[in-house]
N, C-alpha and C. Protein backbone atom coordinates (compact mmCIF):
# COMPACT_ATOMS: atom_id res chain seq x y z
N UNK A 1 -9.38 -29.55 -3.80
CA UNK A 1 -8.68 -28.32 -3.48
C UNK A 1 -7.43 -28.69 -2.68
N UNK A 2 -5.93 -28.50 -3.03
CA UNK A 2 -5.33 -28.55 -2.39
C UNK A 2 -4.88 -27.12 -1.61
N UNK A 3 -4.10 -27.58 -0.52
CA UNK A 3 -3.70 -26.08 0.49
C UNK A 3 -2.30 -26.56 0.59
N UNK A 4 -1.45 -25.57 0.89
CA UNK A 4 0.11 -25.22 0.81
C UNK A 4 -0.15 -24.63 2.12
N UNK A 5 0.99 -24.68 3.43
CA UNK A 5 0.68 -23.35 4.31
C UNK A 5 2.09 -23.09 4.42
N UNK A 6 2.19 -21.52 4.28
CA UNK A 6 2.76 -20.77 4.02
C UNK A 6 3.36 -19.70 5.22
N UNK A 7 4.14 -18.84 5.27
CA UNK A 7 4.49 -18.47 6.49
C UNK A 7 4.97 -16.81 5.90
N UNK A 8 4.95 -15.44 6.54
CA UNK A 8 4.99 -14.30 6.06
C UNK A 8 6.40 -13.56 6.47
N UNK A 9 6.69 -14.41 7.54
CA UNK A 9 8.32 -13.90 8.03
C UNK A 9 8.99 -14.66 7.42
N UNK A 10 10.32 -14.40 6.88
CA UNK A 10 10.98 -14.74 6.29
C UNK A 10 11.76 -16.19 6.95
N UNK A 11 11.60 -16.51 8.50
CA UNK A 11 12.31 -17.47 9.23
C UNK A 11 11.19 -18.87 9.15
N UNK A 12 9.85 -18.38 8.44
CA UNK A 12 9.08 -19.25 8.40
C UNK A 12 9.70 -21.01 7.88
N UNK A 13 8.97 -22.03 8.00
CA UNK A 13 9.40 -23.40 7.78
C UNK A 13 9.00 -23.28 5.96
N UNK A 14 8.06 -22.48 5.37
CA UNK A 14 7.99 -22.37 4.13
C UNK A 14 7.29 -20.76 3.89
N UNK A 15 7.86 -19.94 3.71
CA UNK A 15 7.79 -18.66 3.35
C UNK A 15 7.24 -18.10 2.08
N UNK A 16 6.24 -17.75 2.21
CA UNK A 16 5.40 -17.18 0.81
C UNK A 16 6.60 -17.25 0.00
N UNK A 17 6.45 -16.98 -0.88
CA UNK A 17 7.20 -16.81 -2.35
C UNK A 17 6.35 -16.48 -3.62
N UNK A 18 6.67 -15.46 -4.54
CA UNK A 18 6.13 -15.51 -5.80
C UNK A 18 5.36 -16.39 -6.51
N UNK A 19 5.92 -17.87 -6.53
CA UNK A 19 5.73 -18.84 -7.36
C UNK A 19 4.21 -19.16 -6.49
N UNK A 20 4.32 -19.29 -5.07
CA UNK A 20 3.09 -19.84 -4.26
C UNK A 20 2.04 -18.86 -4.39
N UNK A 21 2.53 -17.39 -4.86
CA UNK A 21 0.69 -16.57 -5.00
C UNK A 21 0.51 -17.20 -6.31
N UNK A 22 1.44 -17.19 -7.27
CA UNK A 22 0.93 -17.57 -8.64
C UNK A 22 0.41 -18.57 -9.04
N UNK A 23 0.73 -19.66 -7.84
CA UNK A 23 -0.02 -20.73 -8.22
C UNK A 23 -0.98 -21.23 -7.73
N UNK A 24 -1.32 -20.35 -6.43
CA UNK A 24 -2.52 -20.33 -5.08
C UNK A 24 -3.68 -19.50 -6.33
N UNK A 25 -4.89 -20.07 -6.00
CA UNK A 25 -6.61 -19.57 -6.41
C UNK A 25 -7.25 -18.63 -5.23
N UNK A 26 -6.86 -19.06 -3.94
CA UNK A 26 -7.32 -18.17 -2.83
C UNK A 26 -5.65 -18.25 -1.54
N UNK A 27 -5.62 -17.43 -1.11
CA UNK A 27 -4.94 -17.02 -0.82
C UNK A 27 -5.53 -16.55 0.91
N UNK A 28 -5.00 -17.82 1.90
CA UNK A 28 -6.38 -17.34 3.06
C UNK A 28 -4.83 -16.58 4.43
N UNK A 29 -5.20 -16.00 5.26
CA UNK A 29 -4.61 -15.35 5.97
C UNK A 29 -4.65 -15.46 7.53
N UNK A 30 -4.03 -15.09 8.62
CA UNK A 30 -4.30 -15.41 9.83
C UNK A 30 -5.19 -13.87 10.18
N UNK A 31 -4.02 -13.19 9.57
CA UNK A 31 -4.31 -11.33 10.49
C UNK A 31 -4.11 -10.33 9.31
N UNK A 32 -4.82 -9.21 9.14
CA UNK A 32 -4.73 -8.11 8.68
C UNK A 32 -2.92 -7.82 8.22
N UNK A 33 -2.20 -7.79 9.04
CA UNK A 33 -1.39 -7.89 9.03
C UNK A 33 -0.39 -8.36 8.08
N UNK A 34 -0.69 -9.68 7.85
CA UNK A 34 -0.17 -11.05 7.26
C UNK A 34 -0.61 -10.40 5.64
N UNK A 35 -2.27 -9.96 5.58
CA UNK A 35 -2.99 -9.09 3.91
C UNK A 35 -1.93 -8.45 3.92
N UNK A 36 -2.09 -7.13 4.78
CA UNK A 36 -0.86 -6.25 4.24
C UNK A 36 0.40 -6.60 4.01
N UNK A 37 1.49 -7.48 4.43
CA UNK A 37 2.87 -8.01 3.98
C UNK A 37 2.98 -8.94 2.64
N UNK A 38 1.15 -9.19 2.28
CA UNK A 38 2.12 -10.15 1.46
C UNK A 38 1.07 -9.05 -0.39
N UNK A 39 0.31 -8.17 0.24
CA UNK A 39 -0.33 -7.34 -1.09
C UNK A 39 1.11 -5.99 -1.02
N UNK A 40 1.77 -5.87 -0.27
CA UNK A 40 3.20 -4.84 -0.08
C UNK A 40 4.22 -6.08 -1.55
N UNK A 41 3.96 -6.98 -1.28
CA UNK A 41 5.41 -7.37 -1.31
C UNK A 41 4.81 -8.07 -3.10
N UNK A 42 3.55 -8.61 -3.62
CA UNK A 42 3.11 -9.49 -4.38
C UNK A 42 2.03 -8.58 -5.25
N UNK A 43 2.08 -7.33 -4.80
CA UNK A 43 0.87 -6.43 -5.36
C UNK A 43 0.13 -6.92 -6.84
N UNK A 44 1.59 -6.98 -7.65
CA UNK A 44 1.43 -7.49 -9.17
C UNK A 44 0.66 -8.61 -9.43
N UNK A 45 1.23 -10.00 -9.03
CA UNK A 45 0.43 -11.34 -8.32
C UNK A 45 -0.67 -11.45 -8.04
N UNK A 46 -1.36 -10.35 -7.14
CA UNK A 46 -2.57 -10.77 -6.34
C UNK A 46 -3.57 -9.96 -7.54
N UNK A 47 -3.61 -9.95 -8.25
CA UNK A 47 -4.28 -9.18 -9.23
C UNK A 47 -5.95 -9.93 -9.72
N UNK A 48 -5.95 -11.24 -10.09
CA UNK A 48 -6.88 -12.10 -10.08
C UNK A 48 -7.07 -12.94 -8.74
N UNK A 49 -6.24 -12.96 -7.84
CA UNK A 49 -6.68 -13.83 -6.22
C UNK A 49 -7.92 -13.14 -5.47
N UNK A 50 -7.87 -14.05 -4.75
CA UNK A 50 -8.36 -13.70 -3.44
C UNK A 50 -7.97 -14.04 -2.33
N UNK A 51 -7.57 -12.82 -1.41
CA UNK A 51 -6.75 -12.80 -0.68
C UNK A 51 -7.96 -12.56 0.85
N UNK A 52 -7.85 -13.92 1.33
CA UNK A 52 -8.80 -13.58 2.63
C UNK A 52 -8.38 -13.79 4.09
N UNK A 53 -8.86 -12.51 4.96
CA UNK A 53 -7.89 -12.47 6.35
C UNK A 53 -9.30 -13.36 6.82
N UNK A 54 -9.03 -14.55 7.76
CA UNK A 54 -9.60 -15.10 8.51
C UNK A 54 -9.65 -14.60 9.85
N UNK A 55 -9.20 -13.64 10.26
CA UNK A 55 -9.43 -12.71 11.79
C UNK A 55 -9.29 -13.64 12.48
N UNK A 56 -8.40 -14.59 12.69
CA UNK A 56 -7.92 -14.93 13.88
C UNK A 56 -6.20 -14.67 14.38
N UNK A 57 -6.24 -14.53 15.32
CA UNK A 57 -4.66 -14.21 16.11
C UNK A 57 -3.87 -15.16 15.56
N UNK A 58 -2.68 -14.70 15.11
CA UNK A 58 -1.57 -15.64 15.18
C UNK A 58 -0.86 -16.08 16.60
N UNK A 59 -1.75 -16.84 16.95
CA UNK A 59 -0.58 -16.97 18.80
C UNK A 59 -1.09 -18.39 18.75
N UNK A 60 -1.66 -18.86 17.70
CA UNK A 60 -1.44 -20.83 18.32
C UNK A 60 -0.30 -21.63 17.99
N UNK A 61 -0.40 -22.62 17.99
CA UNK A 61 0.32 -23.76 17.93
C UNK A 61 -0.13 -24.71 16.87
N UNK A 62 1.05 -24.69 16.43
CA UNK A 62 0.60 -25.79 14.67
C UNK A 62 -0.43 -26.46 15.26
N UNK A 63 -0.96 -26.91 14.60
CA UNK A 63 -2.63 -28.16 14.70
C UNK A 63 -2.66 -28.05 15.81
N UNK A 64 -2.64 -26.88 16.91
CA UNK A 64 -3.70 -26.75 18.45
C UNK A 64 -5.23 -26.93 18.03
N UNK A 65 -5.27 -28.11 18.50
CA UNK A 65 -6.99 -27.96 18.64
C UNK A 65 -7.87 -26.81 18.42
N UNK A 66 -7.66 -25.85 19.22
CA UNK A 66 -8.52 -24.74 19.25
C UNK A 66 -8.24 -23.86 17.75
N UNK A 67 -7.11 -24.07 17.30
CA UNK A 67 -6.59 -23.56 15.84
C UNK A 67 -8.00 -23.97 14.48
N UNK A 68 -7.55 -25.57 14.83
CA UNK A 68 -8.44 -26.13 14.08
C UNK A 68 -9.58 -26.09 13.81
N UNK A 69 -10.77 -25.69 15.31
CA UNK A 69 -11.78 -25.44 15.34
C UNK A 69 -11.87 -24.01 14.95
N UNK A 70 -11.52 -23.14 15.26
CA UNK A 70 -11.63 -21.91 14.23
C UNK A 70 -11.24 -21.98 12.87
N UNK A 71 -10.36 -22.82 12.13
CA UNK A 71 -10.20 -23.01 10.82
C UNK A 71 -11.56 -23.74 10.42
N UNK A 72 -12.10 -24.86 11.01
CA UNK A 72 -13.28 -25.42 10.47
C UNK A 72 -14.38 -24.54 10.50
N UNK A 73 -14.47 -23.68 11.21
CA UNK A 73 -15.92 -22.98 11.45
C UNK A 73 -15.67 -21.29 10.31
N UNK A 74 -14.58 -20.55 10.16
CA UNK A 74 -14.21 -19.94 9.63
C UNK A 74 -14.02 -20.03 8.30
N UNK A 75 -13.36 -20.84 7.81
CA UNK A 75 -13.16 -21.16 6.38
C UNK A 75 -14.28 -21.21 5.48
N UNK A 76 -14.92 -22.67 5.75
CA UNK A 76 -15.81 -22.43 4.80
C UNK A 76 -16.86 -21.74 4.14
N UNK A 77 -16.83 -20.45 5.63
CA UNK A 77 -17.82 -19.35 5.09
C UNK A 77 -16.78 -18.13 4.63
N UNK A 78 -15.90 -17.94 4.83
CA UNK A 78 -15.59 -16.95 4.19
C UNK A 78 -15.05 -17.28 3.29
N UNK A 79 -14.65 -18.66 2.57
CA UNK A 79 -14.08 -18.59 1.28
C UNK A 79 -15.30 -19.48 0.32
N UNK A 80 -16.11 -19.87 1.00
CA UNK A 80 -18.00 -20.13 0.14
C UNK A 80 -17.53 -21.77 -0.28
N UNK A 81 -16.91 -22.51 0.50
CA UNK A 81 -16.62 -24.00 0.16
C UNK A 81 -17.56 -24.51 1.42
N UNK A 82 -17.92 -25.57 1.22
CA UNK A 82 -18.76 -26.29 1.86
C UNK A 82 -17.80 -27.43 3.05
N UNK A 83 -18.43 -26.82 4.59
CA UNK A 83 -17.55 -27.91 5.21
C UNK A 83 -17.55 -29.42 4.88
N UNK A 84 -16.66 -29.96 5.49
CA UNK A 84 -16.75 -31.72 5.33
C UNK A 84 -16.86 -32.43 6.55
């Protein structure tokens, strides 16, 4: 499985785009928020995805530790992949 990470404001370092829902299988999220801007903007796109908010805050810091440990413990149950 590869991952792309992606960004929902437009000033992001790589900013969703069309081409990245179309070519994303799951589609994972920080905040409610982040679902709603990118099913507003990709409605057509997200038609076969899955688009999943991981309920955590956007207020960390690229690879902060504490980021990570909620990505490891989070992920693999809500998108049904097995940790490593």
């Amino acid at each position: 499985m590869e991952a792309i990470g992606a960004g929902t404001n437009s000033d992001a370092a790589t900013p969703v785009s069309g081409d990245l829902v179309e070519w994303a299988d799951v589609i994972l999220v920080m905040e409610k928020s982040h679902k709603n801007k990118i099913t507003k903007k990709y409605k057509e796109l997200l038609k076969d995805k899955r688009l999943v908010v991981l309920d955590i805050p956007d207020n960390y810091e690229y690879m902060q530790p504490e980021l990570i440990q909620l990505l490891k413990t989070r992920m693999p149950r809500l998108v049904g992949i097995r940790g490593g």
